[in-house]
N, C-alpha and C. Protein backbone atom coordinates (compact mmCIF):
# COMPACT_ATOMS: atom_id res chain seq x y z
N UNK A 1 -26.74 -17.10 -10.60
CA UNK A 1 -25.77 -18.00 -11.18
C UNK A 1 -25.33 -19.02 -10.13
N UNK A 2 -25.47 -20.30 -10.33
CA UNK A 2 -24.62 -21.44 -9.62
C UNK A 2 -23.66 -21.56 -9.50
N UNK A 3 -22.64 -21.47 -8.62
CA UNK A 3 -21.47 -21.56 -8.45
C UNK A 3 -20.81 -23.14 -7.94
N UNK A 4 -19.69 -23.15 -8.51
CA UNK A 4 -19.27 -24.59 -8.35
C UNK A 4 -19.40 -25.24 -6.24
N UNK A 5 -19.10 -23.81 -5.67
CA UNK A 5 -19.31 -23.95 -4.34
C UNK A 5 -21.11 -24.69 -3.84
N UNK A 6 -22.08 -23.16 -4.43
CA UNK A 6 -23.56 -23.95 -4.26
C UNK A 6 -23.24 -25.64 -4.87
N UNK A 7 -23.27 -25.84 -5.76
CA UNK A 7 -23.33 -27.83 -5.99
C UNK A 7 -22.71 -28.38 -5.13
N UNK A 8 -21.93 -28.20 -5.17
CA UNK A 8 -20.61 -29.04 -3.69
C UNK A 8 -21.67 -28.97 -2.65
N UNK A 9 -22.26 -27.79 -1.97
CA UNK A 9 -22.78 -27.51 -0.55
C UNK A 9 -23.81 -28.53 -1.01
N UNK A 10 -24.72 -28.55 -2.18
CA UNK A 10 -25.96 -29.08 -2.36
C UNK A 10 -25.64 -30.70 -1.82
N UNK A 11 -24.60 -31.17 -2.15
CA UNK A 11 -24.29 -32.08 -2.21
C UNK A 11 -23.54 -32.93 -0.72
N UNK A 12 -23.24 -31.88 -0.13
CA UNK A 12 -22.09 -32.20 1.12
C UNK A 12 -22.29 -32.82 1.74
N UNK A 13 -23.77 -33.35 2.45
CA UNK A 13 -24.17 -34.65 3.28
C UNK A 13 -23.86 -35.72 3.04
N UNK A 14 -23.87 -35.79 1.63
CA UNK A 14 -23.99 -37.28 0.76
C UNK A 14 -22.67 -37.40 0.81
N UNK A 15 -21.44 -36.72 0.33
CA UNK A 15 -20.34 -36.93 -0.02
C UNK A 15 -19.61 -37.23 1.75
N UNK A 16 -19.85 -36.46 2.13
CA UNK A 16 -19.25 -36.92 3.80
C UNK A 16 -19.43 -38.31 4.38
N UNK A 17 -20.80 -38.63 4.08
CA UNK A 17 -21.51 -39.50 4.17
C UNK A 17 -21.01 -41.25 3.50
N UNK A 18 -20.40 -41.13 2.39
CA UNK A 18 -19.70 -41.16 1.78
C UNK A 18 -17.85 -41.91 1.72
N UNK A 19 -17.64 -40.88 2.20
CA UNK A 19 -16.23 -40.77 2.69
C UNK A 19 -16.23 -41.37 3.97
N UNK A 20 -17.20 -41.39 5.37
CA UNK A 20 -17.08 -41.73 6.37
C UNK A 20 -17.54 -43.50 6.22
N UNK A 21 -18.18 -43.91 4.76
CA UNK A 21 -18.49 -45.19 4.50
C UNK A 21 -17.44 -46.05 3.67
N UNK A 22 -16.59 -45.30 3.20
CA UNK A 22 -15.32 -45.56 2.80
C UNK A 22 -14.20 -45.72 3.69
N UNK A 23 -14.30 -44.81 4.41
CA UNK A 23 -13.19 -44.94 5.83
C UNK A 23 -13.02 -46.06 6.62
N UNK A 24 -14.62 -46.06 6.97
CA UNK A 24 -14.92 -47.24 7.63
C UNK A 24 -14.75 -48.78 7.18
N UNK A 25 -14.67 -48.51 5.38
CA UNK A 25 -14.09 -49.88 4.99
C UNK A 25 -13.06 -50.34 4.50
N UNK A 26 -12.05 -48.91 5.43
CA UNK A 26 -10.37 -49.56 4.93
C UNK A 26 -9.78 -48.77 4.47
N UNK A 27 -10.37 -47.60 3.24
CA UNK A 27 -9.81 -47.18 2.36
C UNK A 27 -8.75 -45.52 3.02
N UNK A 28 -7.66 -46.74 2.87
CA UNK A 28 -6.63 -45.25 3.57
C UNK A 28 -6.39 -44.18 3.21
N UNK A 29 -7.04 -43.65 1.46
CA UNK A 29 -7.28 -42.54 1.57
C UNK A 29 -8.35 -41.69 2.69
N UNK A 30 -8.91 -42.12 2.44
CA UNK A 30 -10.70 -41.83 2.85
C UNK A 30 -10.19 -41.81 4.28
N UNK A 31 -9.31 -42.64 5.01
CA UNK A 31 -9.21 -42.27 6.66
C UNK A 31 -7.97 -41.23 7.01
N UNK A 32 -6.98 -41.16 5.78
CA UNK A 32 -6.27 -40.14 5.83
C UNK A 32 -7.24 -38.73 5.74
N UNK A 33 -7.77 -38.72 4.85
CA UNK A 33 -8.41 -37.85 4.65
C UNK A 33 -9.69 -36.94 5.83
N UNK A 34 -10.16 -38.42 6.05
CA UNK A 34 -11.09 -37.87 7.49
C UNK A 34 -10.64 -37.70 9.06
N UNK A 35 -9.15 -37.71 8.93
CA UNK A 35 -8.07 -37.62 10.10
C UNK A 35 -7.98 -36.30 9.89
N UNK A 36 -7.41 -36.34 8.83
CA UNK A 36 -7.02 -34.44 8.74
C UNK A 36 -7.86 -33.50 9.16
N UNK A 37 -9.13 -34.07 8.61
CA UNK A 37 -9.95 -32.77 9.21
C UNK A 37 -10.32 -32.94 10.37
N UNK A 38 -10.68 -34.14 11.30
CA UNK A 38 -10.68 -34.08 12.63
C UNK A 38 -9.68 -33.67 13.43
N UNK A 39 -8.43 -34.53 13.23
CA UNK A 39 -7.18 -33.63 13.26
C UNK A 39 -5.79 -32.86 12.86
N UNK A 40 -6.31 -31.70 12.22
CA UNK A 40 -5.36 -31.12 11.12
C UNK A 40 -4.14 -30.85 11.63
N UNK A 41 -3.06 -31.19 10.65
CA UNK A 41 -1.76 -31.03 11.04
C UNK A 41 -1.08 -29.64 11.33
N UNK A 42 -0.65 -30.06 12.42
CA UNK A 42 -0.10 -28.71 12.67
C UNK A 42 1.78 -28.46 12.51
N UNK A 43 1.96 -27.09 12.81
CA UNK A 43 3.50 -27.25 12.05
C UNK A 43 3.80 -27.33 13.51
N UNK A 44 4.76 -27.92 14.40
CA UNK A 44 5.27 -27.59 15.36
C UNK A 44 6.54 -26.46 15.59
N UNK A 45 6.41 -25.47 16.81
CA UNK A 45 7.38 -24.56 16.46
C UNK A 45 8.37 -24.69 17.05
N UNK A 46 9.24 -25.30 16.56
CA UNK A 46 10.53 -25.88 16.94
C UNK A 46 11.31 -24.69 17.55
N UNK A 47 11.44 -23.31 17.27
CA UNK A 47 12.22 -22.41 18.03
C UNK A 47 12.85 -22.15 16.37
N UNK A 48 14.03 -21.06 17.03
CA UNK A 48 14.85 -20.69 15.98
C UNK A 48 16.27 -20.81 16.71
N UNK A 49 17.25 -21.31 16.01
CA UNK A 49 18.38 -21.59 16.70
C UNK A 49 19.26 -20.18 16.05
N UNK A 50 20.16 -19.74 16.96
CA UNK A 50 20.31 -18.66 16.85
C UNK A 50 21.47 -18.31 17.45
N UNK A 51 22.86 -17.70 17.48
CA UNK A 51 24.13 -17.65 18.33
C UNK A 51 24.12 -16.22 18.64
N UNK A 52 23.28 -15.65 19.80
CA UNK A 52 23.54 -14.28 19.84
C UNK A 52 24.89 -13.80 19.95
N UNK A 53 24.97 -12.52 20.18
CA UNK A 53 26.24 -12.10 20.70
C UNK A 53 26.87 -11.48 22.09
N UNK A 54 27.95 -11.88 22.42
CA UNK A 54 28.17 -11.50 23.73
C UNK A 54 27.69 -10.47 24.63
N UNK A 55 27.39 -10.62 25.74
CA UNK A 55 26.71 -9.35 26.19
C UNK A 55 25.47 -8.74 26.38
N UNK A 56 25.51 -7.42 26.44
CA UNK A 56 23.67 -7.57 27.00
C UNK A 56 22.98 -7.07 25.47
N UNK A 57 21.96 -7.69 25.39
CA UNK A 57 21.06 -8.23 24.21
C UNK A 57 20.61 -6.93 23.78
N UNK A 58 20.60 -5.87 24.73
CA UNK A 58 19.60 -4.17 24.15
C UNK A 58 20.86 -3.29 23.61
N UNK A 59 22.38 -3.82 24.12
CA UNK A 59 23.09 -2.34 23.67
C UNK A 59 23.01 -2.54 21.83
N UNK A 60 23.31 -1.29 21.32
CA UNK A 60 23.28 -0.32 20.26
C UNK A 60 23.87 -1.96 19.28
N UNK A 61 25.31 -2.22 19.40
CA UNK A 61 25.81 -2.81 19.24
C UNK A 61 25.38 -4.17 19.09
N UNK A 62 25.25 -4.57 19.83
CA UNK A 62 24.53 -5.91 19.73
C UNK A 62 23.39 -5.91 18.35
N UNK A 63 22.64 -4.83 18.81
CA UNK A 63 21.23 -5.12 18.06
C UNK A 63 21.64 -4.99 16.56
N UNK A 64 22.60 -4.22 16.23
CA UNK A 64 23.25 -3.83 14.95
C UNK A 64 23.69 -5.41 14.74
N UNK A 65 24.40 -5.91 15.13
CA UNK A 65 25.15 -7.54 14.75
C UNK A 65 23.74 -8.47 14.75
N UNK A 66 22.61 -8.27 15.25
CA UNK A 66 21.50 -9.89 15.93
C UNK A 66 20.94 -9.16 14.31
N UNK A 67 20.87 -7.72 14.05
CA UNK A 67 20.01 -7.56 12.47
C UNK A 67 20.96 -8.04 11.60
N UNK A 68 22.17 -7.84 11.37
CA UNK A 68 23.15 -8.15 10.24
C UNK A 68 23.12 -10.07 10.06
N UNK A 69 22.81 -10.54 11.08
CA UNK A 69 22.99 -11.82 11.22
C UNK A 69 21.59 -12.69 10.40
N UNK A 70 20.96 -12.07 11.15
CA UNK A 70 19.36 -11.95 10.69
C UNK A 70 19.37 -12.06 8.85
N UNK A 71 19.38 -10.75 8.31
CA UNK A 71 19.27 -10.68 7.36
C UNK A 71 20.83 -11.69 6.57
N UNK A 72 21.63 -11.83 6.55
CA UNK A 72 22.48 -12.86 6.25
C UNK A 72 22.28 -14.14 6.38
N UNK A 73 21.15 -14.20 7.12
CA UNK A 73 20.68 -15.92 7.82
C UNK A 73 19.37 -16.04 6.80
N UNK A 74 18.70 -15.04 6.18
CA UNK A 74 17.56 -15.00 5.53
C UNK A 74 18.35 -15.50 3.73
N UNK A 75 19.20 -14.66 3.78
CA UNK A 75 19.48 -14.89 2.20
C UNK A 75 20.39 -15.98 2.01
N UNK A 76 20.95 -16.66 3.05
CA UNK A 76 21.73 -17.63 2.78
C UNK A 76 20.63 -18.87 2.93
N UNK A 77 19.31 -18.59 2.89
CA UNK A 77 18.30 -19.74 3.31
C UNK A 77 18.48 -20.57 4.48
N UNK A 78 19.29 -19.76 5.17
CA UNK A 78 19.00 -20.46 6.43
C UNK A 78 17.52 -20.49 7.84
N UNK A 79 16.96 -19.28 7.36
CA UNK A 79 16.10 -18.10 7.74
C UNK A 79 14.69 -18.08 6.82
N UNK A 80 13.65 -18.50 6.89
CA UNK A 80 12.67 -18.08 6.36
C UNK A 80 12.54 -16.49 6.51
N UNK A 81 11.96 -15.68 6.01
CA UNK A 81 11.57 -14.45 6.29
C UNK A 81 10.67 -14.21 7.12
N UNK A 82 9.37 -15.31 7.36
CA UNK A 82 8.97 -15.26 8.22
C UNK A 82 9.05 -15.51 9.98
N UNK A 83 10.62 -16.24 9.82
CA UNK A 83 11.28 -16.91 10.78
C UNK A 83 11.91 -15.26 11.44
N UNK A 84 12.28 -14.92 10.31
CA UNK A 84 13.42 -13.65 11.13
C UNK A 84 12.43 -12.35 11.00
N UNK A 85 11.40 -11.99 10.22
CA UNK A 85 10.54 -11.59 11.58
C UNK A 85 9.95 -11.86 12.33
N UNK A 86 9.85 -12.89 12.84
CA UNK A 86 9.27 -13.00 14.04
C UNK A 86 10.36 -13.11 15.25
N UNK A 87 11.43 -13.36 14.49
CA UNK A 87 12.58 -13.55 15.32
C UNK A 87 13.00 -12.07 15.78
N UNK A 88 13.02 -11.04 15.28
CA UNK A 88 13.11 -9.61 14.53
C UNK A 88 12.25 -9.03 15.93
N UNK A 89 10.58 -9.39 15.60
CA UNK A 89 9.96 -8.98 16.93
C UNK A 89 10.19 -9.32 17.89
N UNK A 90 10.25 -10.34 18.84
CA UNK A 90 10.99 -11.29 19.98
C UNK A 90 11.84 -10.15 20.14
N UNK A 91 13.12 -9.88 19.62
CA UNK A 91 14.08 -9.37 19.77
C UNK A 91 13.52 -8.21 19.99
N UNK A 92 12.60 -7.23 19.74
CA UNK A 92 12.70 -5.79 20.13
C UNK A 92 11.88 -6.16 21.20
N UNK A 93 10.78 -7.37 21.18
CA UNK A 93 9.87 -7.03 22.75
C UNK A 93 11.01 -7.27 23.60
N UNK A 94 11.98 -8.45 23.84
CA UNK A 94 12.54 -8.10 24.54
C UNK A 94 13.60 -6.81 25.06
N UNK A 95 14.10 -5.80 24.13
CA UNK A 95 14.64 -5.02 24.28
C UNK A 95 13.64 -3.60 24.88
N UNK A 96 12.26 -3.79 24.66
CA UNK A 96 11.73 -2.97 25.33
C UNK A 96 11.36 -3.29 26.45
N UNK A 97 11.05 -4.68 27.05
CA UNK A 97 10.95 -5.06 28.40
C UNK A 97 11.79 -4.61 29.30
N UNK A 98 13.64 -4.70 28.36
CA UNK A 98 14.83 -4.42 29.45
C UNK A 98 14.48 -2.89 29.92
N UNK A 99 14.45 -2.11 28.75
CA UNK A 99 14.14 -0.88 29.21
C UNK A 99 13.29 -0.37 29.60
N UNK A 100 12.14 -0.89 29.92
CA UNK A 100 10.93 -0.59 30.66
C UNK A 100 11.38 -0.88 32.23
N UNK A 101 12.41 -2.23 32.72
CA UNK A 101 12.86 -2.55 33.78
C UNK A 101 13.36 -1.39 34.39
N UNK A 102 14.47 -1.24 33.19
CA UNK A 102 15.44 0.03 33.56
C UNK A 102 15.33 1.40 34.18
N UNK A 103 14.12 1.90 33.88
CA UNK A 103 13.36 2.59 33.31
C UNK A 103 12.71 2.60 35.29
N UNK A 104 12.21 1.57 35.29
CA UNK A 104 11.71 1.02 36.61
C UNK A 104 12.24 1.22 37.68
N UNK A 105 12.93 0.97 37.83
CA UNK A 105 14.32 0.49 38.47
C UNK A 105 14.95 1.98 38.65
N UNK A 106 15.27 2.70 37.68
CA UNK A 106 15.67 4.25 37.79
C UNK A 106 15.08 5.22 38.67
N UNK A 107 13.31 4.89 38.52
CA UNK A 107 12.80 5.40 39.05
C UNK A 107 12.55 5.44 40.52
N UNK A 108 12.56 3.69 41.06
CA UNK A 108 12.39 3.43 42.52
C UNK A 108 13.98 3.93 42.81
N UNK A 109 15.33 4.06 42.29
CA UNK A 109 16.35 4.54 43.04
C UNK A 109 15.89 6.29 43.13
N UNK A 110 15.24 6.93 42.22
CA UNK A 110 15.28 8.09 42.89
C UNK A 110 14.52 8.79 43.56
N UNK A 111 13.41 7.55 43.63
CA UNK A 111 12.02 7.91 45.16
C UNK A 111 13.00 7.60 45.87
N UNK A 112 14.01 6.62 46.10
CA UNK A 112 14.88 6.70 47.45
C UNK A 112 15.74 7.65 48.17
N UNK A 113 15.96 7.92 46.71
CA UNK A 113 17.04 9.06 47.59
C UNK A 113 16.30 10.54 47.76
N UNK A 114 15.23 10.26 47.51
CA UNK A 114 14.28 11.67 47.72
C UNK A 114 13.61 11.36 48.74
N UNK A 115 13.57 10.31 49.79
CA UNK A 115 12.78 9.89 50.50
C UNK A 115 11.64 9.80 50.22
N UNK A 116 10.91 9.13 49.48
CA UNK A 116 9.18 9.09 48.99
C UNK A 116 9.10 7.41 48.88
C-alpha cells in the first residue's frame, strides 16, 4: 500500500527544488519557510523567576513552602507544569548536592579528629 509519506518522498527533490526557486525569487513564504528549517526556532530558556524562602534551601521547612509555592504557582497559571518540574528537579539536585557536601565535610572532620 502507498502511503501519503511514499508520494511526498517520491516527490521531495522536485518540491525542495522548488521552494529553493521560489525563495530565491522573493517569495517570503518560501524564505520563511526555508529559514526555519535551516534555522529552526528555538524557545529560549529564560529561567524561572522564583522568591525562595529565607534560609538554607535543604531544611525540612523550606522544601515544604518552595513545593506549596510551586504547586500554587502551577494552578494559578503562573507555572507551566513543565516549568515546575523542572523547577521541582533543580530543587532536589540541589538539595542533594548540599548533603552530599555535608556528608563530605562530616567525614573529613572525623578523619581529623581520629588522626587519619
Amino acid at each position: 500500500m502507498t502511503t501519503p509519506r511514499d508520494i511526498l518522498d517520491q516527490h521531495a527533490n522536485a518540491i525542495i527544488e522548488k521552494l529553493i526557486e521560489r525563495a530565491l525569487a522573493g517569495d517570503l513564504g518560501a524564505i520563511r519557510l526555508c529559514a526555519e528549517r535551516i534555522i529552526p526556532r528555538t524557545k529560549q530558556d529564560s529561567g524561572i523567576h522564583f522568591n525562595l524562602p529565607e534560609g538554607r534551601i535543604d531544611s525540612g521547612e523550606n522544601m515544604l513552602q518552595m513545593a506549596n509555592n510551586i504547586t500554587q504557582a502551577v494552578a494559578k497559571g503562573e507555572m507551566t507544569v513543565d516549568e515546575a518540574e523542572k523547577f521541582t528537579g533543580f530543587l532536589k539536585r540541589q538539595r542533594w548536592q548540599i548533603d552530599e557536601a555535608e556528608r563530605k565535610k562530616q567525614d573529613e572532620e572525623r578523619k581529623r579528629e581520629r588522626g587519619w
